[in-house]
Structures are given as structure tokens and as C-alpha cells.
N, C-alpha and C. Protein backbone atom coordinates (compact mmCIF):
# COMPACT_ATOMS: atom_id res chain seq x y z
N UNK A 1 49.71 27.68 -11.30
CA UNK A 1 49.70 27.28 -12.70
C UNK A 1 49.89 25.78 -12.79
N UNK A 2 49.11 25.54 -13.62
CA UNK A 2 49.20 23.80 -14.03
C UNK A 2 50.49 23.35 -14.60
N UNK A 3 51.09 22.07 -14.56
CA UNK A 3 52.51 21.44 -15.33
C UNK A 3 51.87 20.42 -16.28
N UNK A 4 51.21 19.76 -15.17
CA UNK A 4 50.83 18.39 -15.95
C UNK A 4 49.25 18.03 -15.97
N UNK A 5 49.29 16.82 -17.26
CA UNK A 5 47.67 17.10 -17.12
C UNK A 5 46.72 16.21 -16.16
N UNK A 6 45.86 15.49 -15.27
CA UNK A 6 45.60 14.88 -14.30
C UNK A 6 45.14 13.91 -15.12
N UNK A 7 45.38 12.61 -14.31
CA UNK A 7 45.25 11.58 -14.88
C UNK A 7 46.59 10.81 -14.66
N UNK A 8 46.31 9.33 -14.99
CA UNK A 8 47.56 8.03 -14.76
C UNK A 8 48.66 8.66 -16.03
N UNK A 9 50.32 8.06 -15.95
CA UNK A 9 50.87 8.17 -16.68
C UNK A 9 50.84 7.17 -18.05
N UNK A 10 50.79 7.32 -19.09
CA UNK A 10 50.99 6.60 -20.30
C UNK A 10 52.25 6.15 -20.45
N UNK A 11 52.37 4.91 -20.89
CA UNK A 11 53.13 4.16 -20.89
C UNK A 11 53.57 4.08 -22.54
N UNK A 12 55.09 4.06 -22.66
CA UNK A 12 55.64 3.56 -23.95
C UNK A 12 57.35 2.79 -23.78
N UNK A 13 57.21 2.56 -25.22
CA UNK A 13 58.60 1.76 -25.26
C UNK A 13 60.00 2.71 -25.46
N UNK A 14 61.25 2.63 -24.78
CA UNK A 14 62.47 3.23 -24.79
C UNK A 14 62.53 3.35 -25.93
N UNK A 15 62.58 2.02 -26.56
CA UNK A 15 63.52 1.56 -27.99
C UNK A 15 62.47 2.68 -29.39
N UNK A 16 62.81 3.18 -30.04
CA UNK A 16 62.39 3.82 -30.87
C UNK A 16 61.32 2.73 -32.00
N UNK A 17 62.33 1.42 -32.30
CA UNK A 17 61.35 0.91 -32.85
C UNK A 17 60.47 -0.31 -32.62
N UNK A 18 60.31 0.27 -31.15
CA UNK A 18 59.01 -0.40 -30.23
C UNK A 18 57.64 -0.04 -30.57
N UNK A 19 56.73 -1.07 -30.40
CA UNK A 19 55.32 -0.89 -31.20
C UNK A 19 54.45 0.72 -30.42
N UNK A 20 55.06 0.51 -29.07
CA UNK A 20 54.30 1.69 -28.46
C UNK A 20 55.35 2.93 -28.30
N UNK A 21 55.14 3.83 -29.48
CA UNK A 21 56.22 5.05 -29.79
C UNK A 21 55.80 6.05 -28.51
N UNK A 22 56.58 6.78 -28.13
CA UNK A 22 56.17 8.16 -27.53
C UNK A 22 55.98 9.01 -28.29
N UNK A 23 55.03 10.04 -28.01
CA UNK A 23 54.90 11.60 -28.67
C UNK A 23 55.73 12.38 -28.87
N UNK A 24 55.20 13.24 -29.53
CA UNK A 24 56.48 14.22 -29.93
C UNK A 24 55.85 15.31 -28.99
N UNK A 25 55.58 15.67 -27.42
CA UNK A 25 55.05 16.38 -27.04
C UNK A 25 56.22 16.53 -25.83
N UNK A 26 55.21 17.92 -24.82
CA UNK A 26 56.07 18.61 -23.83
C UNK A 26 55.66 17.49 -22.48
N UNK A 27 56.35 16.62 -21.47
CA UNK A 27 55.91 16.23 -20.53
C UNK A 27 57.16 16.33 -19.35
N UNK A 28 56.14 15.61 -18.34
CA UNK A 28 57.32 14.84 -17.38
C UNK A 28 57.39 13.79 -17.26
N UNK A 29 58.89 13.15 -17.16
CA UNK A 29 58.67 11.29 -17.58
C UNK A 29 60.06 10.81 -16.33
N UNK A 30 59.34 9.48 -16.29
CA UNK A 30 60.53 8.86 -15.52
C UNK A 30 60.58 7.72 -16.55
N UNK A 31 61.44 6.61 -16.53
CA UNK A 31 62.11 5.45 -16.94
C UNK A 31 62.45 4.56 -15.92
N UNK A 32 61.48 3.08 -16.04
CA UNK A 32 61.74 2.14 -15.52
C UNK A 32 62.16 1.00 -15.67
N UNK A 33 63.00 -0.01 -15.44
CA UNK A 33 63.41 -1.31 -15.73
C UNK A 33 62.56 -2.00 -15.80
N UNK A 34 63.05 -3.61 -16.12
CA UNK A 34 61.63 -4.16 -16.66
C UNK A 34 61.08 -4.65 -15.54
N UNK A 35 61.53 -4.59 -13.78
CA UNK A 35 61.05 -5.00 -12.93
C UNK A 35 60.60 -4.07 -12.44
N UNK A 36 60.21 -2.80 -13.01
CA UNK A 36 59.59 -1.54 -12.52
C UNK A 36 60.09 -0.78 -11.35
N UNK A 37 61.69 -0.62 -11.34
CA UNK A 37 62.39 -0.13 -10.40
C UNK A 37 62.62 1.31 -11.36
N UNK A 38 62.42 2.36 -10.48
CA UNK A 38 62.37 4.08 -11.33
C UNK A 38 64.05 3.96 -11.25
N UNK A 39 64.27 3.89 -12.82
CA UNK A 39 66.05 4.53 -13.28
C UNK A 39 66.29 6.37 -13.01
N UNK A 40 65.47 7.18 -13.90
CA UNK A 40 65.66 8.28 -14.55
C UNK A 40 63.94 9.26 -13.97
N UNK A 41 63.65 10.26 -13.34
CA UNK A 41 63.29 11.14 -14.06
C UNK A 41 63.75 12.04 -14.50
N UNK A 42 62.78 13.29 -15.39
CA UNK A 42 62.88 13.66 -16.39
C UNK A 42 61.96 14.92 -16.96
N UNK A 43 62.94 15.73 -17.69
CA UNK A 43 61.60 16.43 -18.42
C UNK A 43 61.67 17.04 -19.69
N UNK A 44 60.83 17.09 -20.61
CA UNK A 44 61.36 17.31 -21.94
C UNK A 44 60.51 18.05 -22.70
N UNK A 45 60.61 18.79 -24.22
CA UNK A 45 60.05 19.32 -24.84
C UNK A 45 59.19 18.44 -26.11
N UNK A 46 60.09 17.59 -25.97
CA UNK A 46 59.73 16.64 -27.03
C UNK A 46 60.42 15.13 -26.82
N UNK A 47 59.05 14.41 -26.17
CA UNK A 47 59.39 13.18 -25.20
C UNK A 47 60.08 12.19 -26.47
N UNK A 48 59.75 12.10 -27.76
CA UNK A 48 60.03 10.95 -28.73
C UNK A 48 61.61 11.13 -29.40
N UNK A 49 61.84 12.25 -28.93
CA UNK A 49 63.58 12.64 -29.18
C UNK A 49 64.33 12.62 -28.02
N UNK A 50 63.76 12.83 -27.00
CA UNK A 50 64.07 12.37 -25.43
C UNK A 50 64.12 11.20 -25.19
N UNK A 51 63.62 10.45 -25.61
CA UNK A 51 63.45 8.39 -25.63
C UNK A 51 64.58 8.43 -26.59
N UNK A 52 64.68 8.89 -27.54
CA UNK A 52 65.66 8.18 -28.56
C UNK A 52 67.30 7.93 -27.95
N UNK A 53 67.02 9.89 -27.16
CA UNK A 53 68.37 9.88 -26.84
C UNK A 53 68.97 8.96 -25.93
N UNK A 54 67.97 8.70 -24.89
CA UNK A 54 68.14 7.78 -23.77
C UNK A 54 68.63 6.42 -24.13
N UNK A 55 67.73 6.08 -25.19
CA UNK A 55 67.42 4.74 -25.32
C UNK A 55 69.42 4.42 -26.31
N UNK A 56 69.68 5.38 -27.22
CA UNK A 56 71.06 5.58 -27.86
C UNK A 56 72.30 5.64 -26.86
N UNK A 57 72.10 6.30 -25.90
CA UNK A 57 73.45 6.31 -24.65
C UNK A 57 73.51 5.06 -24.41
N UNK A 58 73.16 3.70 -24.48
CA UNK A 58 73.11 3.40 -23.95
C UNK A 58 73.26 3.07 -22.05
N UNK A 59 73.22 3.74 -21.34
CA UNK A 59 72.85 3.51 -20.38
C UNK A 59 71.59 3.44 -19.78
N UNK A 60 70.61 2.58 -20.37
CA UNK A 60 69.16 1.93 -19.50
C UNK A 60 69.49 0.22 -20.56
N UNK A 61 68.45 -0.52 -19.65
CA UNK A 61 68.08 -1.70 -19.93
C UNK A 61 67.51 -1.44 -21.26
N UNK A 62 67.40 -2.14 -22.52
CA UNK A 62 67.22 -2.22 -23.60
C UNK A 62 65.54 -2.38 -23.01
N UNK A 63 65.03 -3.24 -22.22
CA UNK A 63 63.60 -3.41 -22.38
C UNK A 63 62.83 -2.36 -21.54
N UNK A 64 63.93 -1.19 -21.06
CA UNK A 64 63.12 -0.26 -20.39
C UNK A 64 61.97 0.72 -20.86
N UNK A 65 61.17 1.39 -20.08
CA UNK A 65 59.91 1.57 -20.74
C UNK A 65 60.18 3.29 -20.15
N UNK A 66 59.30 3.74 -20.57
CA UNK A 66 58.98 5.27 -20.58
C UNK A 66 57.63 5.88 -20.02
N UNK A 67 57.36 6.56 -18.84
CA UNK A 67 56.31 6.66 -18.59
C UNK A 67 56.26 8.51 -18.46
N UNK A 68 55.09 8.76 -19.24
CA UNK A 68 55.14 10.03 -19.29
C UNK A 68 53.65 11.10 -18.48
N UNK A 69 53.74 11.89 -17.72
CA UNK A 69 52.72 12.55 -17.89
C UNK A 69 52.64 13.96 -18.59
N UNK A 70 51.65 13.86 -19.42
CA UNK A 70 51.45 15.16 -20.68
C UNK A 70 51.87 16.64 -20.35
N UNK A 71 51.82 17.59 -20.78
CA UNK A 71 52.02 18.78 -20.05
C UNK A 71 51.18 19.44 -20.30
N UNK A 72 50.69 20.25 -19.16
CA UNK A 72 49.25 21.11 -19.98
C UNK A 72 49.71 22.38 -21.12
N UNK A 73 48.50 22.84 -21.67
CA UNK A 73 48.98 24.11 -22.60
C UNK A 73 49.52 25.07 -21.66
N UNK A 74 49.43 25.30 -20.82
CA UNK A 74 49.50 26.32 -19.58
C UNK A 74 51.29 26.22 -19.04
N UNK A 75 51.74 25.53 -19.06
CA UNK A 75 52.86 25.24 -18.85
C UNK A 75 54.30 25.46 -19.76
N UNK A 76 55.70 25.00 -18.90
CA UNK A 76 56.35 25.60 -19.63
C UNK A 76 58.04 25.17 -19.21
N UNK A 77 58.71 25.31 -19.73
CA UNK A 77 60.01 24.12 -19.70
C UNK A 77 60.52 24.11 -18.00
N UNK A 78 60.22 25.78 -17.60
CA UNK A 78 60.88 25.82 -15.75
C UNK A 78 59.81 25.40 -15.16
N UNK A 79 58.63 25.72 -15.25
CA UNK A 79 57.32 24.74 -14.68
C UNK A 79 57.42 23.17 -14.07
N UNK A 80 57.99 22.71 -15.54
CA UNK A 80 58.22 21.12 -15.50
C UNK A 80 59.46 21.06 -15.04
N UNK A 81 60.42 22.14 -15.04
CA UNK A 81 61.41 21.50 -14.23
C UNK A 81 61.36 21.53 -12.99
N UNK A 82 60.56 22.42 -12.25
CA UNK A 82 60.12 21.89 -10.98
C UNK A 82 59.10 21.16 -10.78
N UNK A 83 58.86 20.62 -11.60
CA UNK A 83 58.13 19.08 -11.21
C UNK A 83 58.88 17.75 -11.06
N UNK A 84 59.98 17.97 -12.37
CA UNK A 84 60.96 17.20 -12.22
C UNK A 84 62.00 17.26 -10.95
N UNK A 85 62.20 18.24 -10.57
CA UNK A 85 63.09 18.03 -9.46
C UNK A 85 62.14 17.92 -8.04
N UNK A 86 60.77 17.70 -7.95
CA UNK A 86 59.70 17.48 -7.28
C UNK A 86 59.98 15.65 -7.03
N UNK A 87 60.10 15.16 -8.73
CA UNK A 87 59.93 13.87 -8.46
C UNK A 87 61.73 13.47 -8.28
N UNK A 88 62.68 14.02 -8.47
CA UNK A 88 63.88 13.55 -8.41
C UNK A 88 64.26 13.37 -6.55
N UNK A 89 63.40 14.45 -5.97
CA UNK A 89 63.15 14.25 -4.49
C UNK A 89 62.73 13.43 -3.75
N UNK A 90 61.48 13.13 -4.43
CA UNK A 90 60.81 11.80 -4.25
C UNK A 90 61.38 10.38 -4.48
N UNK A 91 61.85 10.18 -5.55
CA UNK A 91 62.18 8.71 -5.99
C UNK A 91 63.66 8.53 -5.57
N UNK A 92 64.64 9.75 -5.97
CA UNK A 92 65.89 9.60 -6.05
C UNK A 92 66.69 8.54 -6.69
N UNK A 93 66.11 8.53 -7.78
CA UNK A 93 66.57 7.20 -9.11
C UNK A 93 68.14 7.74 -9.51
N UNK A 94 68.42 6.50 -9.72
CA UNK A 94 69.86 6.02 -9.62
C UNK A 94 70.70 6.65 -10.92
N UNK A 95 69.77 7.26 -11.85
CA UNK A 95 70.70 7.58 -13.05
C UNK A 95 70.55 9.03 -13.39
N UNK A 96 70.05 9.60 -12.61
CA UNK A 96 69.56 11.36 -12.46
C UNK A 96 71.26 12.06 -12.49
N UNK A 97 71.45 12.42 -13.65
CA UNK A 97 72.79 12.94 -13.05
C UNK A 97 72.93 14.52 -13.23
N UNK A 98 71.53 15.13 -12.98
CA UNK A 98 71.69 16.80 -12.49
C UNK A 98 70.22 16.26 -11.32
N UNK A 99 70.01 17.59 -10.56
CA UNK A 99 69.11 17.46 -9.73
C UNK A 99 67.89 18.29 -10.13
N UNK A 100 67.88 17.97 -11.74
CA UNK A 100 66.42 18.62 -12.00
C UNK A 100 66.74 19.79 -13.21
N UNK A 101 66.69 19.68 -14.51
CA UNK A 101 67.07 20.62 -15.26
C UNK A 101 68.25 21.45 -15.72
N UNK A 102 68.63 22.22 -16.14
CA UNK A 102 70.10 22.31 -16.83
C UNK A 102 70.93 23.32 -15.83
N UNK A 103 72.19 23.12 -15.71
CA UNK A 103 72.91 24.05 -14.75
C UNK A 103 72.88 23.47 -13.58
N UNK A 104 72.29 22.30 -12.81
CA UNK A 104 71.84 22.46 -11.72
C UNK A 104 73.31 20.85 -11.30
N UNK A 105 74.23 21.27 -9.88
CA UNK A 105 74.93 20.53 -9.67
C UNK A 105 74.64 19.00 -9.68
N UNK A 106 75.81 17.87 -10.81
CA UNK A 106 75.82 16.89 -10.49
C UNK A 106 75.31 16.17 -9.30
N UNK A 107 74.53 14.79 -9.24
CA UNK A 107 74.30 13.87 -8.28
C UNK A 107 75.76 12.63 -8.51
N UNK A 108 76.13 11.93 -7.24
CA UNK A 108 77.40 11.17 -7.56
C UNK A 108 76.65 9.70 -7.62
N UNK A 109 74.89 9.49 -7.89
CA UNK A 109 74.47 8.18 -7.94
C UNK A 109 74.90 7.35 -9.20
N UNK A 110 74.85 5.91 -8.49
CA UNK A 110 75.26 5.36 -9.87
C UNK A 110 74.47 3.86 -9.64
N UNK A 111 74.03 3.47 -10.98
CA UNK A 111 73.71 1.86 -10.55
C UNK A 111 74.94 0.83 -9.87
């Protein structure tokens, strides 16, 4: 079964009232600094309430950006969470503090 849809990730702004908003859609996203070092991935039901929240904790760089890939219709919140913990394997970004979706034991990384 498909997660995501093929193709490059789309790019938007953290800050809510940044010119390039995120969707209100289902994806998988990471968050990068402004020197394009991966902080966070991620996965959500609704990426533009998922940015807000991020961007409100403050913990990311104010000019950090959001990169998302879409989710297909086919897909579905445990789908993407093993995609997400696919890419939390891969990158091992510094602000991941479960290892991929809800329930799943703390990481002790920290910037």
C-alpha cells in the first residue's frame, strides 16, 4: 500500500504567518533550519495545525521551514507512521522525541 505521493517534497514556512502556508492535509514532514540541517521528522493529519504547533513550542529556529510529502488517498495515520519512523532511522534529527508516532519510547537527543 502507498503512504506518500511520488514526487520532490514541497516546501513551506514554520511561522503561520509566512507567505508560503502549509495545507491542511494528511503527510509526512521533516523540519529544517535555515542551513538545511533536518531538526524534526514527522507525521500528521493535518500538516497546517502541525506547523502551528511546532512553530508555538517554541523549540525550532523561527526561520525554520517545513517540508512535506503529501499522503496518498490510500493511506492512513499507522501507514505514515511507519514512514515516519522509516525516516527517524534514517536522519536521526535531534528533536524527535518519540521514535515514530504515539506510545512509542522517548529518544534522550537534544540540540
Amino acid at each position: 500500500m502507498g503512504t506518500i505521493k511520488p514526487g520532490r517534497p514541497a516546501k513551506y514556512d514554520l511561522d503561520p504567518k509566512g507567505s508560503r502556508r502549509p495545507p491542511e492535509d494528511p503527510c509526512v514532514y521533516r523540519i529544517r533550519d535555515s542551513e538545511g540541517n533536518i531538526l524534526k521528522d514527522g507525521e500528521t493529519n493535518n500538516l497546517r495545525r502541525r506547523a502551528g504547533e511546532h512553530y508555538r513550542s517554541g523549540a525550532f529556529p523561527k526561520d525554520s521551514t517545513i517540508e512535506c510529502m503529501p499522503a496518498d488517498g490510500r493511506s492512513t495515520s499507522r501507514t505514515r507512521r511507519v514512514q515516519e519512523q522509516r525516516k527517524i532511522n534514517q536522519d536521526n534529527p535531534p528533536l524527535n522525541q518519540s521514535k515514530g508516532g504515539e506510545g512509542r519510547p522517548a529518544k534522550k537527543n537534544k540540540l
